[in-house]
C-alpha atoms as a PDB file:
ATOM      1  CA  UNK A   1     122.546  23.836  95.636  1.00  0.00           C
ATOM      2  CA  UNK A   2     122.642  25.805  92.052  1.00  0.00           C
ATOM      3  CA  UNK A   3     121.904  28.980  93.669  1.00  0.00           C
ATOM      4  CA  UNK A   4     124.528  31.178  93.304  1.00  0.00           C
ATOM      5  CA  UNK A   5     125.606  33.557  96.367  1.00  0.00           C
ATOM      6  CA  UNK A   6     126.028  37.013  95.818  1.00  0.00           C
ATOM      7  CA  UNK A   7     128.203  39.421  97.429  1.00  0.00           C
ATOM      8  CA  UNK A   8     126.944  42.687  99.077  1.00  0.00           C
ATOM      9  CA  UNK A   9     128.268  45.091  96.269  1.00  0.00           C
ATOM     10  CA  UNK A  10     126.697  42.314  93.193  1.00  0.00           C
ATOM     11  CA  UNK A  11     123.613  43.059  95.169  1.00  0.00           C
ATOM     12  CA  UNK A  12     123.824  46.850  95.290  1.00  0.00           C
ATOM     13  CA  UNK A  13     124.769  46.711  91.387  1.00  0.00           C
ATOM     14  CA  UNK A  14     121.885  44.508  90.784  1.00  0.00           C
ATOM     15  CA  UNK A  15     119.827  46.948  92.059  1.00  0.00           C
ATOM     16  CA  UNK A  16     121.271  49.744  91.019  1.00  0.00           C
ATOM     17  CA  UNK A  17     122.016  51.224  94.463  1.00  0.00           C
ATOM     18  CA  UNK A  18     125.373  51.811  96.869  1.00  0.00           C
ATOM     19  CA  UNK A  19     126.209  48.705  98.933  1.00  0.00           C
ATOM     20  CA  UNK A  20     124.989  50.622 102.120  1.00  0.00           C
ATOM     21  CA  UNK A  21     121.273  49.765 101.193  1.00  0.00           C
ATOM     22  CA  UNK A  22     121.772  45.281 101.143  1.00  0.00           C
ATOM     23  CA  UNK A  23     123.611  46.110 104.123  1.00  0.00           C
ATOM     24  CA  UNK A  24     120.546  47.714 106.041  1.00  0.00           C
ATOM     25  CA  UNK A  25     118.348  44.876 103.989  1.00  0.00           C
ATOM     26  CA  UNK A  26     120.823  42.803 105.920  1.00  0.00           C
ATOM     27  CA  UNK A  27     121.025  44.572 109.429  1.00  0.00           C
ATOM     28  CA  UNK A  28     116.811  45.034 109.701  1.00  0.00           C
ATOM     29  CA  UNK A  29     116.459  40.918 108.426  1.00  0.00           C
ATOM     30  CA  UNK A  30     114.490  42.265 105.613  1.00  0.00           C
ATOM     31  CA  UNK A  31     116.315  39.672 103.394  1.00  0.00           C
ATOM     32  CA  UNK A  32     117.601  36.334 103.727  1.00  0.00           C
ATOM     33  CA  UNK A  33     121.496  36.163 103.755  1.00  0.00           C
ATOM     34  CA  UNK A  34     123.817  33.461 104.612  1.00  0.00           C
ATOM     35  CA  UNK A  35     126.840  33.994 106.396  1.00  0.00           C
ATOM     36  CA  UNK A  36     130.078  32.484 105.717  1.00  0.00           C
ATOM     37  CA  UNK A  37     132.412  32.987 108.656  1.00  0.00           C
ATOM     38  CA  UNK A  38     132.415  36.746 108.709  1.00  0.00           C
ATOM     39  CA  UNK A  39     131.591  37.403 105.489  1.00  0.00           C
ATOM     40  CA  UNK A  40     127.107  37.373 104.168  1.00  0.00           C
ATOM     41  CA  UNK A  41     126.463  36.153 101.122  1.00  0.00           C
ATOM     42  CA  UNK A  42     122.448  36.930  99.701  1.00  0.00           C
ATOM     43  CA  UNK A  43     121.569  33.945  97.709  1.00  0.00           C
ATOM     44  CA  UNK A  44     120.443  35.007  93.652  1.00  0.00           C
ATOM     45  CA  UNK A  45     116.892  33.162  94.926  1.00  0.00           C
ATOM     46  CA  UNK A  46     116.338  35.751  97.697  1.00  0.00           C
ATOM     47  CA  UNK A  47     117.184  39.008  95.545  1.00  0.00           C
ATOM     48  CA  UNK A  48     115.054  37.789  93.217  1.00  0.00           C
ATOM     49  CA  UNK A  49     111.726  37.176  95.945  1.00  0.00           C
ATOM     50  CA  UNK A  50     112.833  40.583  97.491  1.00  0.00           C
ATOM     51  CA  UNK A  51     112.037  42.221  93.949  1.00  0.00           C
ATOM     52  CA  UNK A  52     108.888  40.764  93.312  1.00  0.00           C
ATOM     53  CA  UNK A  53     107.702  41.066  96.950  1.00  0.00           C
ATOM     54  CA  UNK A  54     108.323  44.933  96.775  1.00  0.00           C
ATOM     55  CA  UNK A  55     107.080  45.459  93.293  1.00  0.00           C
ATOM     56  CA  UNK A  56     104.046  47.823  92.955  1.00  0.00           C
ATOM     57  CA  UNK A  57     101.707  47.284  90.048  1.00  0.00           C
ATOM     58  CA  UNK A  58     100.198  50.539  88.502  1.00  0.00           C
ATOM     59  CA  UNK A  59      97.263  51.131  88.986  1.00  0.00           C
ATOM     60  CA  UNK A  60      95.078  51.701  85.578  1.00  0.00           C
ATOM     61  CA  UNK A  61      91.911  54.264  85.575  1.00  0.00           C
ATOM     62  CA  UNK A  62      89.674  55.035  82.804  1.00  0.00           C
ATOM     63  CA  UNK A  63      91.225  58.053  80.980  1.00  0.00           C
ATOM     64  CA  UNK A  64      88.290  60.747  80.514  1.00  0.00           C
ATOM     65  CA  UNK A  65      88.547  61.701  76.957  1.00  0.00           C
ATOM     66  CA  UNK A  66      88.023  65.907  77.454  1.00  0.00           C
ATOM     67  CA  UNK A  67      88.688  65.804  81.344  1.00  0.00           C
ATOM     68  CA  UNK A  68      86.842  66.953  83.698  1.00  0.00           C
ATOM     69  CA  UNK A  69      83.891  70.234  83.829  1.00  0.00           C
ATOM     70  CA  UNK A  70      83.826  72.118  86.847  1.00  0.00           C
END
Protein backbone atom coordinates (compact mmCIF):
# COMPACT_ATOMS: atom_id res chain seq x y z
CA UNK A 1 0.00 0.00 0.00
CA UNK A 2 2.05 3.31 -1.25
CA UNK A 3 -1.00 5.28 -1.35
CA UNK A 4 -0.88 7.85 0.93
CA UNK A 5 -4.16 8.82 3.06
CA UNK A 6 -5.19 12.18 3.23
CA UNK A 7 -6.94 14.00 5.83
CA UNK A 8 -10.23 15.95 5.25
CA UNK A 9 -8.62 19.52 5.43
CA UNK A 10 -5.30 18.12 2.84
CA UNK A 11 -8.28 17.37 0.71
CA UNK A 12 -10.09 20.71 0.93
CA UNK A 13 -6.51 22.45 0.36
CA UNK A 14 -5.92 20.25 -2.53
CA UNK A 15 -8.78 21.48 -3.98
CA UNK A 16 -8.77 24.66 -3.04
CA UNK A 17 -12.05 24.61 -1.08
CA UNK A 18 -13.21 24.68 2.92
CA UNK A 19 -13.17 21.19 4.48
CA UNK A 20 -17.09 21.29 4.52
CA UNK A 21 -17.13 20.27 0.73
CA UNK A 22 -14.83 16.42 1.20
CA UNK A 23 -17.06 16.19 4.01
CA UNK A 24 -20.39 16.23 1.87
CA UNK A 25 -18.09 14.22 -0.92
CA UNK A 26 -17.90 11.99 2.11
CA UNK A 27 -21.54 12.07 3.59
CA UNK A 28 -23.35 11.61 -0.23
CA UNK A 29 -20.49 8.46 -1.00
CA UNK A 30 -19.45 10.52 -3.88
CA UNK A 31 -15.82 9.51 -3.00
CA UNK A 32 -14.11 6.65 -1.66
CA UNK A 33 -12.79 7.18 1.97
CA UNK A 34 -11.47 4.84 4.45
CA UNK A 35 -12.20 5.08 7.92
CA UNK A 36 -9.88 4.62 10.69
CA UNK A 37 -11.77 4.20 13.94
CA UNK A 38 -13.58 7.50 13.94
CA UNK A 39 -11.51 9.33 11.98
CA UNK A 40 -11.87 9.07 7.32
CA UNK A 41 -9.00 9.20 5.60
CA UNK A 42 -9.51 9.79 1.34
CA UNK A 43 -6.76 7.86 -0.20
CA UNK A 44 -4.29 10.35 -2.75
CA UNK A 45 -5.63 7.54 -5.57
CA UNK A 46 -9.30 8.52 -5.07
CA UNK A 47 -8.78 12.48 -5.10
CA UNK A 48 -6.99 12.04 -7.93
CA UNK A 49 -10.03 9.72 -10.01
CA UNK A 50 -12.53 12.26 -8.43
CA UNK A 51 -10.65 15.10 -10.49
CA UNK A 52 -10.47 13.52 -13.64
CA UNK A 53 -13.98 12.00 -13.40
CA UNK A 54 -15.45 15.60 -12.90
CA UNK A 55 -13.24 17.35 -15.35
CA UNK A 56 -15.06 19.05 -18.31
CA UNK A 57 -13.18 19.41 -21.56
CA UNK A 58 -13.92 22.69 -23.55
CA UNK A 59 -15.55 22.48 -26.10
CA UNK A 60 -13.73 24.07 -29.40
CA UNK A 61 -15.96 25.77 -32.35
CA UNK A 62 -14.78 27.25 -35.46
CA UNK A 63 -14.19 30.98 -34.72
CA UNK A 64 -16.02 33.04 -37.63
CA UNK A 65 -13.46 35.47 -38.72
CA UNK A 66 -16.01 38.88 -39.04
CA UNK A 67 -18.94 37.22 -36.98
CA UNK A 68 -22.02 36.89 -37.83
CA UNK A 69 -24.62 39.20 -40.54
CA UNK A 70 -28.00 39.54 -39.49
Amino acid sequence: MTDQLLTVDEVAARLGTTARFPRRLIAERRIVFVKVGRHVRIPERALAEFVTANTVQPVTTARRRFGAVA
